[in-house]
C-alpha atoms as a PDB file:
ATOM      1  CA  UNK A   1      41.569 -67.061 -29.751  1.00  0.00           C
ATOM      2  CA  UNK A   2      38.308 -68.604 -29.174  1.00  0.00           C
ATOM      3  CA  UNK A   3      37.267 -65.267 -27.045  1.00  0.00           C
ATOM      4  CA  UNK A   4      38.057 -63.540 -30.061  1.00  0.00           C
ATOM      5  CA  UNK A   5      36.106 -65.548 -32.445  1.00  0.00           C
ATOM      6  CA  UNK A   6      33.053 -65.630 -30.135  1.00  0.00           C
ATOM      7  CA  UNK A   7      33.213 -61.977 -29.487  1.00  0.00           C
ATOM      8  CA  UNK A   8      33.505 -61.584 -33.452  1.00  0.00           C
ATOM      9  CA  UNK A   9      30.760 -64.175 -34.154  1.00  0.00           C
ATOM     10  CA  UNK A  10      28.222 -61.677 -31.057  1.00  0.00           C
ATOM     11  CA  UNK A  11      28.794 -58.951 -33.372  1.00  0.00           C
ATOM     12  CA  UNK A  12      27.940 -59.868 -36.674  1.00  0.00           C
ATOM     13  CA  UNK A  13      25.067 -61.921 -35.340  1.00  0.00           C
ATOM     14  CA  UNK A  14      23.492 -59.129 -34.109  1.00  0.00           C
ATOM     15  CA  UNK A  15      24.304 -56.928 -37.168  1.00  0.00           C
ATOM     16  CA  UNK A  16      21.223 -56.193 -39.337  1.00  0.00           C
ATOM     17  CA  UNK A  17      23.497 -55.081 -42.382  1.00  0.00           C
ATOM     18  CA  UNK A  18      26.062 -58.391 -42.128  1.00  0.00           C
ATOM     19  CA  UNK A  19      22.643 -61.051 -42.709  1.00  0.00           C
ATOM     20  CA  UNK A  20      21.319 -58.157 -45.108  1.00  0.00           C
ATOM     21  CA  UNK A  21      24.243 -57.453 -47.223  1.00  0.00           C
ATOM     22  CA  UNK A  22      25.090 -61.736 -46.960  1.00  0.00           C
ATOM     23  CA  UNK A  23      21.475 -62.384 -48.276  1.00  0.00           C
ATOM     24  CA  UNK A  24      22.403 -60.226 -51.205  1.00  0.00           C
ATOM     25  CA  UNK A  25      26.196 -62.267 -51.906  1.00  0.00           C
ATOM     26  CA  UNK A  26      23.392 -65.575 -51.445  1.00  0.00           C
ATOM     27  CA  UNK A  27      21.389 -64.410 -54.212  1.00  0.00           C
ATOM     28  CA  UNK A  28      23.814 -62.721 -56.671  1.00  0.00           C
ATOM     29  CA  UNK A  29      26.438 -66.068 -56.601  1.00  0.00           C
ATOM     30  CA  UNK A  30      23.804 -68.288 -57.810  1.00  0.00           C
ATOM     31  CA  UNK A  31      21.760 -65.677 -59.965  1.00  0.00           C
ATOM     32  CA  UNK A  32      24.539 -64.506 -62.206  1.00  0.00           C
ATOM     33  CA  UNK A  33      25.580 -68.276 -62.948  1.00  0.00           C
ATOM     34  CA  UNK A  34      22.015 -69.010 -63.676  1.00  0.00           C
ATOM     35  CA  UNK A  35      21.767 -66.135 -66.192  1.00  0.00           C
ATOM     36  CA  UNK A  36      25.012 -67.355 -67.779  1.00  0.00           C
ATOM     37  CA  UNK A  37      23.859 -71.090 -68.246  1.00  0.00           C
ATOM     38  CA  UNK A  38      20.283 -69.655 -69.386  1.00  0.00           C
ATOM     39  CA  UNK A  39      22.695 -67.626 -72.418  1.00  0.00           C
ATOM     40  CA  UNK A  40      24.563 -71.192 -72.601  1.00  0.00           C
ATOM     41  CA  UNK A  41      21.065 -72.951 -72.778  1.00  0.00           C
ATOM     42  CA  UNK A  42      19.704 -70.287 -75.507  1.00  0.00           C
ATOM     43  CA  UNK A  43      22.850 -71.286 -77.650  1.00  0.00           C
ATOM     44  CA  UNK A  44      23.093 -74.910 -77.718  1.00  0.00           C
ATOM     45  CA  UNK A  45      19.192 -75.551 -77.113  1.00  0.00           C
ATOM     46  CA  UNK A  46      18.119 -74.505 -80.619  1.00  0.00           C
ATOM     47  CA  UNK A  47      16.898 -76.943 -83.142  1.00  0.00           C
ATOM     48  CA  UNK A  48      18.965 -76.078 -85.918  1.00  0.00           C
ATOM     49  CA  UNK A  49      22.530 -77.492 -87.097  1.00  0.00           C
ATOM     50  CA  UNK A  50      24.638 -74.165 -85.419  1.00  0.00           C
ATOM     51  CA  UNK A  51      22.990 -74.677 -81.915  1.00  0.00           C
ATOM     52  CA  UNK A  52      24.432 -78.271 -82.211  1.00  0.00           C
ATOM     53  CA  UNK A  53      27.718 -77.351 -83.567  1.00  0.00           C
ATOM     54  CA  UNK A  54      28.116 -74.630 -80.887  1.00  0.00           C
ATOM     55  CA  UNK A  55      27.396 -77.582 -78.501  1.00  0.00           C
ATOM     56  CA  UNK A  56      29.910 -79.751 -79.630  1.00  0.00           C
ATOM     57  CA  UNK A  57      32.152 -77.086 -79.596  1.00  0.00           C
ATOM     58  CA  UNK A  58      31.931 -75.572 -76.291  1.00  0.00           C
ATOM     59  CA  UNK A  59      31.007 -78.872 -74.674  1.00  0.00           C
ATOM     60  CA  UNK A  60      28.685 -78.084 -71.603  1.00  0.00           C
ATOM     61  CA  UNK A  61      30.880 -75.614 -68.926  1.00  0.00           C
ATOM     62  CA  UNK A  62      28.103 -76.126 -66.313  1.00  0.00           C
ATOM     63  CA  UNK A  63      28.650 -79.786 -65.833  1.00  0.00           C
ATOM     64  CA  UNK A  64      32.051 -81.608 -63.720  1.00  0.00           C
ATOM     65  CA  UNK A  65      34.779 -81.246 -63.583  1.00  0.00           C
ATOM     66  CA  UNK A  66      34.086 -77.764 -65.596  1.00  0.00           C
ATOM     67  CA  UNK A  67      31.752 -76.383 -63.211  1.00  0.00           C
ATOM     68  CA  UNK A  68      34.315 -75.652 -60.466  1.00  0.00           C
ATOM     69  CA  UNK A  69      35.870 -73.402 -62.609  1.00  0.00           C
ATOM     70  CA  UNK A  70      33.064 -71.735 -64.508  1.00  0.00           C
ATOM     71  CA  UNK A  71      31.334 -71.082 -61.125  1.00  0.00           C
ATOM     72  CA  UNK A  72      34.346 -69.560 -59.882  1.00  0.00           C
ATOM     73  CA  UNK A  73      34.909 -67.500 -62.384  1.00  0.00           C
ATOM     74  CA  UNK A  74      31.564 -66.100 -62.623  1.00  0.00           C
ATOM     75  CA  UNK A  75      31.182 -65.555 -58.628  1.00  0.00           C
ATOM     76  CA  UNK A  76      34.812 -63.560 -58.675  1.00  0.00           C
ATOM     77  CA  UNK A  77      33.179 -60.787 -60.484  1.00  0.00           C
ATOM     78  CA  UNK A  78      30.450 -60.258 -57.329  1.00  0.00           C
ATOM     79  CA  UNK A  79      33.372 -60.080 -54.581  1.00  0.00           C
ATOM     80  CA  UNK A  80      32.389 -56.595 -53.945  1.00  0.00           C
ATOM     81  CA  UNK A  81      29.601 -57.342 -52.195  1.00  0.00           C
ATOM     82  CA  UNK A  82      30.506 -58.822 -49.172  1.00  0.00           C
ATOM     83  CA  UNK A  83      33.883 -56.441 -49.228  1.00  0.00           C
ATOM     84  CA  UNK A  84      31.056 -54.047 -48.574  1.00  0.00           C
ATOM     85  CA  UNK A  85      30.589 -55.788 -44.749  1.00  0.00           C
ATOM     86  CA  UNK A  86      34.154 -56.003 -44.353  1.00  0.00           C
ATOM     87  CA  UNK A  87      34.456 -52.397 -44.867  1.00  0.00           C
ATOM     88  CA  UNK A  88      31.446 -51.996 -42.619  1.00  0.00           C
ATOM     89  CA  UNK A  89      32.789 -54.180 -39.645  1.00  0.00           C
ATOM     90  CA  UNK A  90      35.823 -52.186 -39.082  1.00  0.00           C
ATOM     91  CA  UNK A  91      34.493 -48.358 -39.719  1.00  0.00           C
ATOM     92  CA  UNK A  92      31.725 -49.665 -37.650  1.00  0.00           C
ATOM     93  CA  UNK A  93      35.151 -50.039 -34.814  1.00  0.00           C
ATOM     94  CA  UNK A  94      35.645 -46.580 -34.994  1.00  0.00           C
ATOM     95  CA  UNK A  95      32.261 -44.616 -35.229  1.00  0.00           C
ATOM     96  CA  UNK A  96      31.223 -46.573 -32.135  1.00  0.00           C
ATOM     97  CA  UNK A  97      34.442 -46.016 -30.611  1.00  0.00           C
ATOM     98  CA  UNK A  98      34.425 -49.876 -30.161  1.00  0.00           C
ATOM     99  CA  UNK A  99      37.951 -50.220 -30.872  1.00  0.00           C
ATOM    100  CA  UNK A 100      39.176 -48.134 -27.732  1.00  0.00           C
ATOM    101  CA  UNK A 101      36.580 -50.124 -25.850  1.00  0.00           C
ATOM    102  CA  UNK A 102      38.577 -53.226 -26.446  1.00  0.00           C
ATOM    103  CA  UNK A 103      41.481 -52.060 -25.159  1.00  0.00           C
ATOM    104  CA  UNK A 104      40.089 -50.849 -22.153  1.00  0.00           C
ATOM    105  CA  UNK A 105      39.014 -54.167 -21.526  1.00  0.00           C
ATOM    106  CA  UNK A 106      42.191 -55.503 -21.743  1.00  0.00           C
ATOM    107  CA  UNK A 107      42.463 -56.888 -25.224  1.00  0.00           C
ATOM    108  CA  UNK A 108      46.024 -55.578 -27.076  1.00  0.00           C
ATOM    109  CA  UNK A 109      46.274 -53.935 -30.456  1.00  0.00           C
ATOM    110  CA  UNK A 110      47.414 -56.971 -31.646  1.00  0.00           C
ATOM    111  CA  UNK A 111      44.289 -58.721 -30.578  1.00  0.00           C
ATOM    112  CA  UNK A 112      42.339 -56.358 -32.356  1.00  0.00           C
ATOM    113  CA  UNK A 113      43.830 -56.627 -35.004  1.00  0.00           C
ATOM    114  CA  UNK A 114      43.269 -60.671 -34.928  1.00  0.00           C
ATOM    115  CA  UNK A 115      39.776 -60.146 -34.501  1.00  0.00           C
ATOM    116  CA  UNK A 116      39.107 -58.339 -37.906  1.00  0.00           C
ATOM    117  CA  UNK A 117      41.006 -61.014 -39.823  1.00  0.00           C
ATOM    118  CA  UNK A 118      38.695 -63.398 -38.126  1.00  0.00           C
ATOM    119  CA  UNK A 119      35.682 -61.299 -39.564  1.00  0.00           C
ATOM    120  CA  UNK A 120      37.216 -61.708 -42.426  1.00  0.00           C
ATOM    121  CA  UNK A 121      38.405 -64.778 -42.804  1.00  0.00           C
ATOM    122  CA  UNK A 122      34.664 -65.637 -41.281  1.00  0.00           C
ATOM    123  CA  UNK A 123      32.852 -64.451 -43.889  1.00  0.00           C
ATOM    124  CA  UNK A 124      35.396 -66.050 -46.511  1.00  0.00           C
ATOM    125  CA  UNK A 125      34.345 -69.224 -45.360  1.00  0.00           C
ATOM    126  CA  UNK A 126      30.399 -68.460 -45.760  1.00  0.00           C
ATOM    127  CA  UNK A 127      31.218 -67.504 -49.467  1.00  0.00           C
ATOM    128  CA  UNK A 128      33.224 -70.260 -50.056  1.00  0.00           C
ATOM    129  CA  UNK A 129      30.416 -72.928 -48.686  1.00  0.00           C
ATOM    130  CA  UNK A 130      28.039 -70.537 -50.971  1.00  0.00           C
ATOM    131  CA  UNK A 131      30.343 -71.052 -54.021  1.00  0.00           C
ATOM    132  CA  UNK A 132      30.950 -75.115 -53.159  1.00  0.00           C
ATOM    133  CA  UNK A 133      26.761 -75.401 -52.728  1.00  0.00           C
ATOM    134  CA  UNK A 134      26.405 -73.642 -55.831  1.00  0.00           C
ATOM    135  CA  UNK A 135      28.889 -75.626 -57.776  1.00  0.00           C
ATOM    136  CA  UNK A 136      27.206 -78.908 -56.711  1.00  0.00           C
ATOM    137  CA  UNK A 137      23.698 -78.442 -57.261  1.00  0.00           C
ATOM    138  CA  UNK A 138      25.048 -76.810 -60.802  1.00  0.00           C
ATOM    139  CA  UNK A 139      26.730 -79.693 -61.434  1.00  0.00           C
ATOM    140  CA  UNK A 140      24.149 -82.201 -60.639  1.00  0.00           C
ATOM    141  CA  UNK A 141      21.884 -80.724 -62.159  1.00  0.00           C
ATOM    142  CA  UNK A 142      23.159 -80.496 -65.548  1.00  0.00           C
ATOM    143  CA  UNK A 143      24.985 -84.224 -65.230  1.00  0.00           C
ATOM    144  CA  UNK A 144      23.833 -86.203 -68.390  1.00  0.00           C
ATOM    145  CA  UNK A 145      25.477 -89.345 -67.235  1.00  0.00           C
ATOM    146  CA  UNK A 146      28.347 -90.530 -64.816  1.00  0.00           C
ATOM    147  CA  UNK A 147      31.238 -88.295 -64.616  1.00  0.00           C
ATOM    148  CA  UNK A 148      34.243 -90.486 -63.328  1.00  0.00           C
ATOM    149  CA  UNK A 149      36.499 -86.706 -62.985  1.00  0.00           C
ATOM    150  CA  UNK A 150      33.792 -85.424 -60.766  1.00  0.00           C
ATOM    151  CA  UNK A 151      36.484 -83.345 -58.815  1.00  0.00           C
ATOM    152  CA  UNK A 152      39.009 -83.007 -61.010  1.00  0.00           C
ATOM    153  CA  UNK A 153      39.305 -79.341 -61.239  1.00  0.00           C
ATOM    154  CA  UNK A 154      38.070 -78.910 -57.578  1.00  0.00           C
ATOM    155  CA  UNK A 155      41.219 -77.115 -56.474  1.00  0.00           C
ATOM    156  CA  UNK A 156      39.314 -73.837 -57.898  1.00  0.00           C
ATOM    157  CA  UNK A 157      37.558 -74.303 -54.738  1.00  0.00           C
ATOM    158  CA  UNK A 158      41.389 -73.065 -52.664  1.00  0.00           C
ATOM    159  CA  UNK A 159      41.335 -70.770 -55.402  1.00  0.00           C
ATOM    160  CA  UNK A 160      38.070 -69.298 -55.032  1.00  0.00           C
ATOM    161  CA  UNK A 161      38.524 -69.146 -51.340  1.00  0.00           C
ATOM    162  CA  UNK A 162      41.917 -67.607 -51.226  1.00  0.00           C
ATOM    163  CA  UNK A 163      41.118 -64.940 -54.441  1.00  0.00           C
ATOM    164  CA  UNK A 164      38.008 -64.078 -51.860  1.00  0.00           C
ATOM    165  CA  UNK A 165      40.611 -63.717 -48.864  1.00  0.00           C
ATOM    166  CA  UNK A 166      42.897 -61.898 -50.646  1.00  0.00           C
ATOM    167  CA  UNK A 167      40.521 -59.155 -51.724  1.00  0.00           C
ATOM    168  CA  UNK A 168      38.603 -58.598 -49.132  1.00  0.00           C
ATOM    169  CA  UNK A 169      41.569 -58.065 -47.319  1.00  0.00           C
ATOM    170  CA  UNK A 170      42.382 -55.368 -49.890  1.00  0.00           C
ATOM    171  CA  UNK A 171      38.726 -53.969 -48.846  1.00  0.00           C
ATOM    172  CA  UNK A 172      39.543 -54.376 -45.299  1.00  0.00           C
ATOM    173  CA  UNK A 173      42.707 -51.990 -45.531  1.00  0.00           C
ATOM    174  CA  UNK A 174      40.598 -49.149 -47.269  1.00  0.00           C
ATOM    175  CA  UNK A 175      38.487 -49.219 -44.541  1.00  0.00           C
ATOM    176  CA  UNK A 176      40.867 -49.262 -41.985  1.00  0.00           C
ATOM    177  CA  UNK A 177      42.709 -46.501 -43.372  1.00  0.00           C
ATOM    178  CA  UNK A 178      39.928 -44.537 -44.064  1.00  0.00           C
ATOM    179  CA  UNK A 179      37.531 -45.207 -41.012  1.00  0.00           C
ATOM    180  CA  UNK A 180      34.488 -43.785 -42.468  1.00  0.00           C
ATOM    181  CA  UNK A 181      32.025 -45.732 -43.901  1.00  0.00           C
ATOM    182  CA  UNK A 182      31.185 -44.306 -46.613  1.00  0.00           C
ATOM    183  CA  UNK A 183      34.086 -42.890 -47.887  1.00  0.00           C
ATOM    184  CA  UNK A 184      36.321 -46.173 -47.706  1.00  0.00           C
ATOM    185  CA  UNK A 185      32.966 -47.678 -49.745  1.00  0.00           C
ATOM    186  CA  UNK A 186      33.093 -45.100 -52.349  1.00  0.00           C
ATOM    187  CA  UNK A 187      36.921 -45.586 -52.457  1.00  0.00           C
ATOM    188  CA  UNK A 188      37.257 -49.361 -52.879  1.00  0.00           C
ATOM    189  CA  UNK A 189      34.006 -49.229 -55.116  1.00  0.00           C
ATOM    190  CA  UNK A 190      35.560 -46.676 -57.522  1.00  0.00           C
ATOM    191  CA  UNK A 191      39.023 -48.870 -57.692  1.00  0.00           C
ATOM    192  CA  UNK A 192      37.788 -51.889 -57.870  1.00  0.00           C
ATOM    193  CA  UNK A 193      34.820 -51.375 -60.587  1.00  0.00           C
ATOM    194  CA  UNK A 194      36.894 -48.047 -62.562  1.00  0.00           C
ATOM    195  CA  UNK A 195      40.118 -47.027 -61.901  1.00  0.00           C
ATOM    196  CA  UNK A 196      42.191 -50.718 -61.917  1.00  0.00           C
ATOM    197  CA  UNK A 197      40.686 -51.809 -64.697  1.00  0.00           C
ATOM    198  CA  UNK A 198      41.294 -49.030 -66.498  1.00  0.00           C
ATOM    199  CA  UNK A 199      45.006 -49.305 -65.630  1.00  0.00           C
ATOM    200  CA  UNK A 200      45.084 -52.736 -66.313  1.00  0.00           C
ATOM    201  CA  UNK A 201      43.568 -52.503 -69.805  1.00  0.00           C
ATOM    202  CA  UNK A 202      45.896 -49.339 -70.887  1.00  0.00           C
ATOM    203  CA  UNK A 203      49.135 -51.431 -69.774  1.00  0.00           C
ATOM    204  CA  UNK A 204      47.814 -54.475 -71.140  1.00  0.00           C
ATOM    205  CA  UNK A 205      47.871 -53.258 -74.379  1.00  0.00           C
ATOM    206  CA  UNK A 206      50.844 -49.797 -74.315  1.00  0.00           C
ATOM    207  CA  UNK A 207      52.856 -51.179 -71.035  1.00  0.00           C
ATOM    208  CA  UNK A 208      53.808 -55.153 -71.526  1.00  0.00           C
ATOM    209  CA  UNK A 209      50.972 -56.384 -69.527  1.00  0.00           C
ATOM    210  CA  UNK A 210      52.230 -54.893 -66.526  1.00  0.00           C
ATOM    211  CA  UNK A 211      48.986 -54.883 -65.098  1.00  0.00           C
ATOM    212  CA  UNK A 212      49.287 -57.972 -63.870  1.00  0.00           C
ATOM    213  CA  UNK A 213      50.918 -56.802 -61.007  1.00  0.00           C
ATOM    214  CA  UNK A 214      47.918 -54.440 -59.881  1.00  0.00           C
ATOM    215  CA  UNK A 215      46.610 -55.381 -56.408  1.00  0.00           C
ATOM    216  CA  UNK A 216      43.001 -56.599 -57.428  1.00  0.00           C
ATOM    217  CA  UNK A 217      44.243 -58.261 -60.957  1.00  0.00           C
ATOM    218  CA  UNK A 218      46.817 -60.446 -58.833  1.00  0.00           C
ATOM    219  CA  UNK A 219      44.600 -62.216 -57.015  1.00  0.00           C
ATOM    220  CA  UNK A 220      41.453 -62.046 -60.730  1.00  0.00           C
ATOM    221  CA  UNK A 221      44.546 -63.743 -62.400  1.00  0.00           C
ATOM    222  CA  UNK A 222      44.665 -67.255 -60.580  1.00  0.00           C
ATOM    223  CA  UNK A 223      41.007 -68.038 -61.965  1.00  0.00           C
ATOM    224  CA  UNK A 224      41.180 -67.217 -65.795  1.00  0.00           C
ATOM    225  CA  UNK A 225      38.261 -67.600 -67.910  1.00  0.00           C
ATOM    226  CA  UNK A 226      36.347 -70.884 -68.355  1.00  0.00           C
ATOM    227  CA  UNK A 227      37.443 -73.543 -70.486  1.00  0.00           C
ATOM    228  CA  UNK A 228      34.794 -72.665 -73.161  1.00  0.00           C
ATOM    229  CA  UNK A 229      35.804 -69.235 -73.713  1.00  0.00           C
ATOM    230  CA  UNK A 230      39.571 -70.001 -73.601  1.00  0.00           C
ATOM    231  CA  UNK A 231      39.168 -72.305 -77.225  1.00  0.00           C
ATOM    232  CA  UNK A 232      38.846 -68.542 -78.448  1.00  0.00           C
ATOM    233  CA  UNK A 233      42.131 -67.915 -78.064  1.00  0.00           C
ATOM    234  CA  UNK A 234      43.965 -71.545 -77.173  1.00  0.00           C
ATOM    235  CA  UNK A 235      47.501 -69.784 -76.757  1.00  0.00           C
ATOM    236  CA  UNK A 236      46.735 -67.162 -74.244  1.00  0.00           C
ATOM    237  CA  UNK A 237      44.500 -69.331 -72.330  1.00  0.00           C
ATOM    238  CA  UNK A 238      46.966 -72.352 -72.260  1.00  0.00           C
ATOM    239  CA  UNK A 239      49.476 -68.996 -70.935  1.00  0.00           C
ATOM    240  CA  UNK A 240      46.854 -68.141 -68.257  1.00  0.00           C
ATOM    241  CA  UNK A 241      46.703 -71.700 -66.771  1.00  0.00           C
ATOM    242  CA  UNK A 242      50.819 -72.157 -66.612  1.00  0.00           C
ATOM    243  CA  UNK A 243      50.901 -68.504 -64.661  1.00  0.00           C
ATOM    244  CA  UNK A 244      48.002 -69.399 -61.973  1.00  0.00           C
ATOM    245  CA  UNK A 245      51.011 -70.925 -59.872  1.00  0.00           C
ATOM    246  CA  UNK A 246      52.942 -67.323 -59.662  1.00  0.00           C
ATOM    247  CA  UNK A 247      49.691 -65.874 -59.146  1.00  0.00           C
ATOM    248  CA  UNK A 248      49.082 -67.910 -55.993  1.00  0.00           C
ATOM    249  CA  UNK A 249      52.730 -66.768 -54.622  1.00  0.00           C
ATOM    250  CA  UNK A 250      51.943 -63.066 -55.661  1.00  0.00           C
ATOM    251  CA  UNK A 251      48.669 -63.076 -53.699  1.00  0.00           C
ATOM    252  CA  UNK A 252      49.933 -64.784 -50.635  1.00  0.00           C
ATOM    253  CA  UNK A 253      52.458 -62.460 -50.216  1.00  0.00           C
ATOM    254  CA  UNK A 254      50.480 -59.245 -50.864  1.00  0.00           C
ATOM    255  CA  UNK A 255      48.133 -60.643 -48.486  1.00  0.00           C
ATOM    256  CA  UNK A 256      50.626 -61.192 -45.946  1.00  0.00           C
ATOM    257  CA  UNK A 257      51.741 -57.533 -46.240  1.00  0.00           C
ATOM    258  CA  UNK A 258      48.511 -55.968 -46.223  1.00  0.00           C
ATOM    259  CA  UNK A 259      47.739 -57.492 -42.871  1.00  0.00           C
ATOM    260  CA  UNK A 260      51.398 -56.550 -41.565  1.00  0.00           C
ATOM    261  CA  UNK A 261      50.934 -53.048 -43.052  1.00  0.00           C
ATOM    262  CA  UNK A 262      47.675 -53.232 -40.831  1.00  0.00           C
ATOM    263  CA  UNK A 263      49.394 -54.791 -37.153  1.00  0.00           C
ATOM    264  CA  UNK A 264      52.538 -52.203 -37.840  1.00  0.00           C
ATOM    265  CA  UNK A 265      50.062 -48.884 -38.641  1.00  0.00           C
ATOM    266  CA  UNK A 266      47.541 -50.442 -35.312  1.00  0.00           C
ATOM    267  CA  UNK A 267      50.241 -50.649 -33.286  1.00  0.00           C
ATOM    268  CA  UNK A 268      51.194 -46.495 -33.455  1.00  0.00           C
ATOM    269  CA  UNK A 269      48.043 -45.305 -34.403  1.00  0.00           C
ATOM    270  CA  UNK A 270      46.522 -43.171 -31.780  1.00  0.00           C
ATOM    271  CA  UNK A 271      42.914 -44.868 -30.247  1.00  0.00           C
ATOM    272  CA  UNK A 272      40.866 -41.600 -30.617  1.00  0.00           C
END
């Protein structure tokens, strides 16, 4: 195993794309929950009577124990990004003809295998540092005086993590599948940004909310929105908290057969 990770950890160290594309997932996690607290700011910052009542009511989202959850919410909506490397890493396998080179050099299918889900599960842990860093210095920084429930809703930090795991690994069996690059990019992009949400919205309002049960909106569904914009609708948000549990289960499994579907199909595939 630690051949594996070492071997992993050679490759994407010397991969121009990996630090590019990872520079990009640094910016964007931070930027987009800046430009959300700047809206937030622009709303409760105004001298008048509604900036203040919008304050009272909304409370401040960027602040503990809040923040975990805000910040992960936000940051799910950018997981395409790195999904982009993961795709990457293993087409990469098979333009370069990398993957048969394993094997010659002794490693089994199996161990191949292992070594992508270490890529992944690698960069999981880079975005989840990102998303705990971020959720700090937010925190901190808009801390008016001592919160004694600092981490009380740090559990969205398993959530985060896992929600991360989970779809990349969804990513990671397009490209796999696929092989090329760019086709497996254009095919996750177009599902992930189009065609599931589309889905999700029709059933969601003609098919019982069966969209729940779409690959991507398993995993969106254990971080619902923020505390602020669930007092819109108090009901549905107080449902979306009690079903994060069965979302958890739901996502660990598909996760678990995605990367079984991907040992079983490695196994017989040919190595051309």
């Amino acid at each position: 195993m630690t051949t594996l990770i070492r071997t992993e950890w050679l490759k994407m160290r010397k991969y121009n794309a990996f630090w590019w594309i990872m520079g990009i997932t640094a910016l964007s996690y931070p930027g987009i929950n800046y430009i959300f607290f700047m809206i937030y700011s622009e709303m409760t910052n105004q001298p008048n009577q509604a900036s203040r009542l919008a304050k009272m009511a909304i409370g401040n989202p960027f602040t503990f124990p809040e923040v975990w959850h805000t910040v992960a919410y936000f940051s799910s909506l950018f997981v395409f990004i790195p999904a982009v490397v993961v795709i990457m890493l293993i087409s990469n396998e098979y333009s370069f003809k990398t993957h048969r080179q394993n094997i010659i050099d002794g490693w089994s299918r199996n161990q191949f295998v292992t070594s992508k889900l270490i890529d992944v599960l690698i960069i999981c842990v880079l975005i989840a540092a990102l998303y705990f860093a971020v959720c700090l210095v937010t925190g901190i920084s808009n801390q008016e005086r001592l919160i004694q429930d600092t981490w009380g809703q740090v559990h969205y930090v398993a959530l985060f993590a896992l929600q991360t795991f989970a779809q990349l690994s969804i990513a990671f069996l397009v490209g796999f599948l696929v092989r090329k690059a760019f086709l497996a990019l254009g095919i996750f992009v177009f599902y992930y940004i189009i065609f599931e949400p589309i889905i999700v919205g029709l059933l969601k309002v003609y098919g019982n909310d069966l969209g729940r049960f779409m690959p991507l909106e398993i995993s969106d569904r254990m971080i619902p929105v923020p505390g602020f914009l669930g007092k819109i609708n108090k009901e549905a948000y107080d449902k979306s908290l009690a079903a994060i549990n069965q979302h958890v289960l739901m996502t660990i499994l598909l996760t678990a057969v995605i990367w079984f579907i991907c040992y079983r199909i490695n196994a017989k595939r040919d190595l051309k």
